[in-house]
Protein backbone atom coordinates (compact mmCIF):
# COMPACT_ATOMS: atom_id res chain seq x y z
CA UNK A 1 14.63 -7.46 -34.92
CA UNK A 2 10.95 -8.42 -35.50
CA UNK A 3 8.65 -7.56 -32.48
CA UNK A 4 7.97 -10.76 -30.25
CA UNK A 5 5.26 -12.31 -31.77
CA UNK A 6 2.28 -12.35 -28.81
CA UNK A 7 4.18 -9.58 -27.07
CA UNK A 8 1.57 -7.48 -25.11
CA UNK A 9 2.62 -3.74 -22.96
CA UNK A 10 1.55 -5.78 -19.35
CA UNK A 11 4.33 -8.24 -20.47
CA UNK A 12 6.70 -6.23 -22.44
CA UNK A 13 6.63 -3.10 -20.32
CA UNK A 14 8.04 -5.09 -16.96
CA UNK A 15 10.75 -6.96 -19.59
CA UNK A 16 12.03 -3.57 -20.71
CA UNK A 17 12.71 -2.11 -17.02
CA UNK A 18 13.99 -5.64 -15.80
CA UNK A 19 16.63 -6.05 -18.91
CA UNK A 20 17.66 -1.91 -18.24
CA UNK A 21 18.01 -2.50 -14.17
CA UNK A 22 20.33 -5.83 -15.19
CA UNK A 23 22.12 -4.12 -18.41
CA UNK A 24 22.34 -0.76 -15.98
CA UNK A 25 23.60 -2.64 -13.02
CA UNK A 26 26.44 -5.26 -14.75
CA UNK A 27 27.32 -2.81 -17.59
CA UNK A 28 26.80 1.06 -15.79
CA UNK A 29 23.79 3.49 -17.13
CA UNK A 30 26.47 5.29 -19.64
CA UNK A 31 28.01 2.09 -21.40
CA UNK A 32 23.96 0.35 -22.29
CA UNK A 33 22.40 1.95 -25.41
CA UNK A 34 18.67 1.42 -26.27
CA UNK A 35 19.59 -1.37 -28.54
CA UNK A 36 21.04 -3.27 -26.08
CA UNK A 37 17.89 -3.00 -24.14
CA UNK A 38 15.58 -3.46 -26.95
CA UNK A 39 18.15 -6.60 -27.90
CA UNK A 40 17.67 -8.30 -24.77
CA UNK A 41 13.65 -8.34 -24.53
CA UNK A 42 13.86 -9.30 -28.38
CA UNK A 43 11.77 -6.05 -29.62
CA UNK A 44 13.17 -3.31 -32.17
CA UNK A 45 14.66 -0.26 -30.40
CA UNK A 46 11.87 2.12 -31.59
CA UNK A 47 9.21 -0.22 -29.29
CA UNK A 48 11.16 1.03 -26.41
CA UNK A 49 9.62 4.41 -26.49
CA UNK A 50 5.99 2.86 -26.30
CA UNK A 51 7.48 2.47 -22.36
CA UNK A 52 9.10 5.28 -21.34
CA UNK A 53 10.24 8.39 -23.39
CA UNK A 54 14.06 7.74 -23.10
CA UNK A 55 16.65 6.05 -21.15
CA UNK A 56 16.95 9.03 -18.35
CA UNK A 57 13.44 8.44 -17.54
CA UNK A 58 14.02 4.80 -17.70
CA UNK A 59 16.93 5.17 -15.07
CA UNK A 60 14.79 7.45 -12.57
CA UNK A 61 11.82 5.49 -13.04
CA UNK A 62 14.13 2.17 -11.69
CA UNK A 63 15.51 4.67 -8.57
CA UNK A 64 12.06 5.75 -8.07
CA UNK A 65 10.58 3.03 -7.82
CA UNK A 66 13.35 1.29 -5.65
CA UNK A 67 13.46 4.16 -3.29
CA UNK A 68 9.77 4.18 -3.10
CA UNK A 69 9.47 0.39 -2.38
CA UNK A 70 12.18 0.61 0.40
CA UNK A 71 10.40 2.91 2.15
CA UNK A 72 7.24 1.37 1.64
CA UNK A 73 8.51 -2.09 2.80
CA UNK A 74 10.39 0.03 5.89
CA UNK A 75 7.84 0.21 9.70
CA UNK A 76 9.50 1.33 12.56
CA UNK A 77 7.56 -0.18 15.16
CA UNK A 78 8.91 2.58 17.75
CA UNK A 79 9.57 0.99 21.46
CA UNK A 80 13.35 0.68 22.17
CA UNK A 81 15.71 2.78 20.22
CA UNK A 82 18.09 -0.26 20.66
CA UNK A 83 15.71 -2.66 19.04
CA UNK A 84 14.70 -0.01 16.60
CA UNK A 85 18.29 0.08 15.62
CA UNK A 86 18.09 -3.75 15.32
CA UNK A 87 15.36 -4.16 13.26
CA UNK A 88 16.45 -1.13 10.96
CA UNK A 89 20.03 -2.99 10.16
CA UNK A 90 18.64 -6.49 9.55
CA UNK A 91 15.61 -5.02 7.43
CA UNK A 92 18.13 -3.32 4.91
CA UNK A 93 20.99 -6.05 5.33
CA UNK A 94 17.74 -8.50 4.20
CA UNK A 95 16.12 -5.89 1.60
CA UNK A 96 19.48 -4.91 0.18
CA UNK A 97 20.09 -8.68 -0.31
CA UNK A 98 17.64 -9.15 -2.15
CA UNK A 99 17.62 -6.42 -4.32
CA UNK A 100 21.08 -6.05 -5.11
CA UNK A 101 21.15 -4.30 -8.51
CA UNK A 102 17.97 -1.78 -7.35
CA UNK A 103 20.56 -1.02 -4.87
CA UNK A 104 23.50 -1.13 -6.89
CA UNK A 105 21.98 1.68 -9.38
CA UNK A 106 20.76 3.07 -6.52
CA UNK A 107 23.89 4.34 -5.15
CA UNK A 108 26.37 3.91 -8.33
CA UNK A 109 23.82 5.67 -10.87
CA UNK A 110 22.56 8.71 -9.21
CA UNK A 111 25.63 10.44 -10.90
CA UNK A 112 24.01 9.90 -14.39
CA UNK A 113 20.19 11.87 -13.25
CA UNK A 114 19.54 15.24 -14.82
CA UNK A 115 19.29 17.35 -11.92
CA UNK A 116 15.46 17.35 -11.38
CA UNK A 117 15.79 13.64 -11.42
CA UNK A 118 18.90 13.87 -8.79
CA UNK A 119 16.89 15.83 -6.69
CA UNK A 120 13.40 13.84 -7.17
CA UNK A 121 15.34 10.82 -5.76
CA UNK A 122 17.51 12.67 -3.33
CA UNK A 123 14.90 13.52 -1.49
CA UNK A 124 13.72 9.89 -1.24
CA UNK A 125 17.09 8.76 0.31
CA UNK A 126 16.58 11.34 2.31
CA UNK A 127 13.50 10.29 4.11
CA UNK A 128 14.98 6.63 4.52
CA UNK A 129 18.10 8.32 5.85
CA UNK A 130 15.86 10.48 8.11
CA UNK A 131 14.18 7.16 9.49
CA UNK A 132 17.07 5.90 10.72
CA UNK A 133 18.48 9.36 12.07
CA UNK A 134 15.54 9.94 14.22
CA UNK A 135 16.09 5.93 15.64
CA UNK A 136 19.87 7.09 16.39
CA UNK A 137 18.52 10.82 18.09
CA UNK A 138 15.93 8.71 19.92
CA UNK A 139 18.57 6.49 21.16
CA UNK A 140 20.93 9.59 22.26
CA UNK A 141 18.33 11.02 24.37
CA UNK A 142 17.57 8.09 25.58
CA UNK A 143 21.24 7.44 26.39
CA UNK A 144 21.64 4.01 24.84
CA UNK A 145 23.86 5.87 22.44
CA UNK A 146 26.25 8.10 21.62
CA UNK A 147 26.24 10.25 18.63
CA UNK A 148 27.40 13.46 17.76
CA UNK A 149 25.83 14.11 14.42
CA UNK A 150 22.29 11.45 13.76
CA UNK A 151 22.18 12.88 10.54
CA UNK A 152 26.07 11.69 9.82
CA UNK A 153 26.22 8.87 11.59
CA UNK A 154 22.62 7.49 9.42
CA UNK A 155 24.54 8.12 6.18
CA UNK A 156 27.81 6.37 7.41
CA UNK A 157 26.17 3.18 8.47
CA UNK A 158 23.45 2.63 5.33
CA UNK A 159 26.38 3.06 3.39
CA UNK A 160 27.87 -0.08 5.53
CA UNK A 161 25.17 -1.89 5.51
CA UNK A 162 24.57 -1.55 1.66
CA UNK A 163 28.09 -2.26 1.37
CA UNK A 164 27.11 -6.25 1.93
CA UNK A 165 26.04 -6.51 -1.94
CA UNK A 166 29.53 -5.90 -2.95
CA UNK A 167 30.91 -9.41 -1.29
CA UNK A 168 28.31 -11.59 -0.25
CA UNK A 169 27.28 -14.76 -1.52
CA UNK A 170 24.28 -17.40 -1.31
CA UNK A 171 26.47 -20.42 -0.47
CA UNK A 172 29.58 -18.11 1.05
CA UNK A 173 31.07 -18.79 4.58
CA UNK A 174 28.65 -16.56 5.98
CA UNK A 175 24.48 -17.06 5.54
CA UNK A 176 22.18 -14.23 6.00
CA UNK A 177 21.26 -14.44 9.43
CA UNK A 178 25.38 -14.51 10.56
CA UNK A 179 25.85 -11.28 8.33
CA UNK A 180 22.81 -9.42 10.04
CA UNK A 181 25.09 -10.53 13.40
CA UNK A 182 27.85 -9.39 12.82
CA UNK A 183 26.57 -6.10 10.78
CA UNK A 184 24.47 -5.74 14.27
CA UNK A 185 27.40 -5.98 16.61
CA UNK A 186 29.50 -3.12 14.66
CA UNK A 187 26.16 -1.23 14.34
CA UNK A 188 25.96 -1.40 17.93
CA UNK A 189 29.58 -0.35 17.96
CA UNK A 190 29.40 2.69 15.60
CA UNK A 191 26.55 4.18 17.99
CA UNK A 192 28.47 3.67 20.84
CA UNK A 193 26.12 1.13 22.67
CA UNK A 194 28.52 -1.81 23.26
């Protein structure tokens, strides 16, 4: 396949990591060659590597960059462990929404990193998880809450909350704003604060 005649690296560069992140997140990192990469932003397999070096990279890169972006987007605004809590669940019931397959790899795909890559990104999880540990050790001492283990109990409900990308749907019997309501009230629940 003939290069795509006005193709330029600002365009082409953003085409190749947003065809991998869909291919990646329908198809799973292992099954999607180069090819089929190359194939969907209509350039020959060997322009690939004018982008990134190999597919490995091209996965971290897309988990970097997520991770980063999450955390970026991410402000506790301190105050009220309660309403920290709050605004932490609806901010990654919203982000995770709208992100679904940066999300999807995210948690499906760190299987496939080398392990420099695994621990590159690992440790970026880890300072989101450790945002919302130190909301649920604030609310503890504050005694809004009860948790034995912040560190635990962060893991257990992101992986709740991110479990909303699995079932929801724009249109569904639920819109956004009931979802964040209901992940709220067994947020609330989980922590022990009613």
């Amino acid at each position: 396949m003939a290069r795509t005649q006005g193709s330029r690296a600002e365009i082409t560069g953003p085409l190749v990591r947003q065809a991998a992140r869909r291919l990646f997140a329908r198809h799973g990192y292992a099954a999607v060659s180069m090819r089929q990469i190359a194939a969907a932003v209509g350039v020959q397999a060997g322009a690939l590597y004018a982008y990134t070096p190999d597919k490995q990279a091209l996965l971290a890169d897309l988990l970097r960059d997520h991770m980063e972006l999450l955390l970026a987007a991410w402000e506790d605004e301190g105050g009220d462990p309660l309403a920290r809590l709050e605004r932490f669940v609806r901010f990654h019931i919203g982000y995770s929404l709208d992100h679904p397959d940066e999300v999807f790899l995210s948690y499906m795909e760190l299987r496939n990193l080398t392990p420099d890559n695994h621990a590159a990104i690992a440790a970026l999880r880890g300072r989101y998880e450790t945002a919302l540990a130190d909301i649920l050790r604030a609310g503890a001492e504050a005694g809004v809450m009860r948790v034995a283990d912040a560190r635990l109990a962060a893991m257990a409900l992101i992986a709740m909350l991110t479990g909303v990308t699995n079932w929801f749907r724009e249109g569904g019997r639920l819109d956004r704003a009931a979802v964040a309501d209901h992940y709220w009230t067994l947020a609330r629940g989980a922590v022990g604060a009613g």
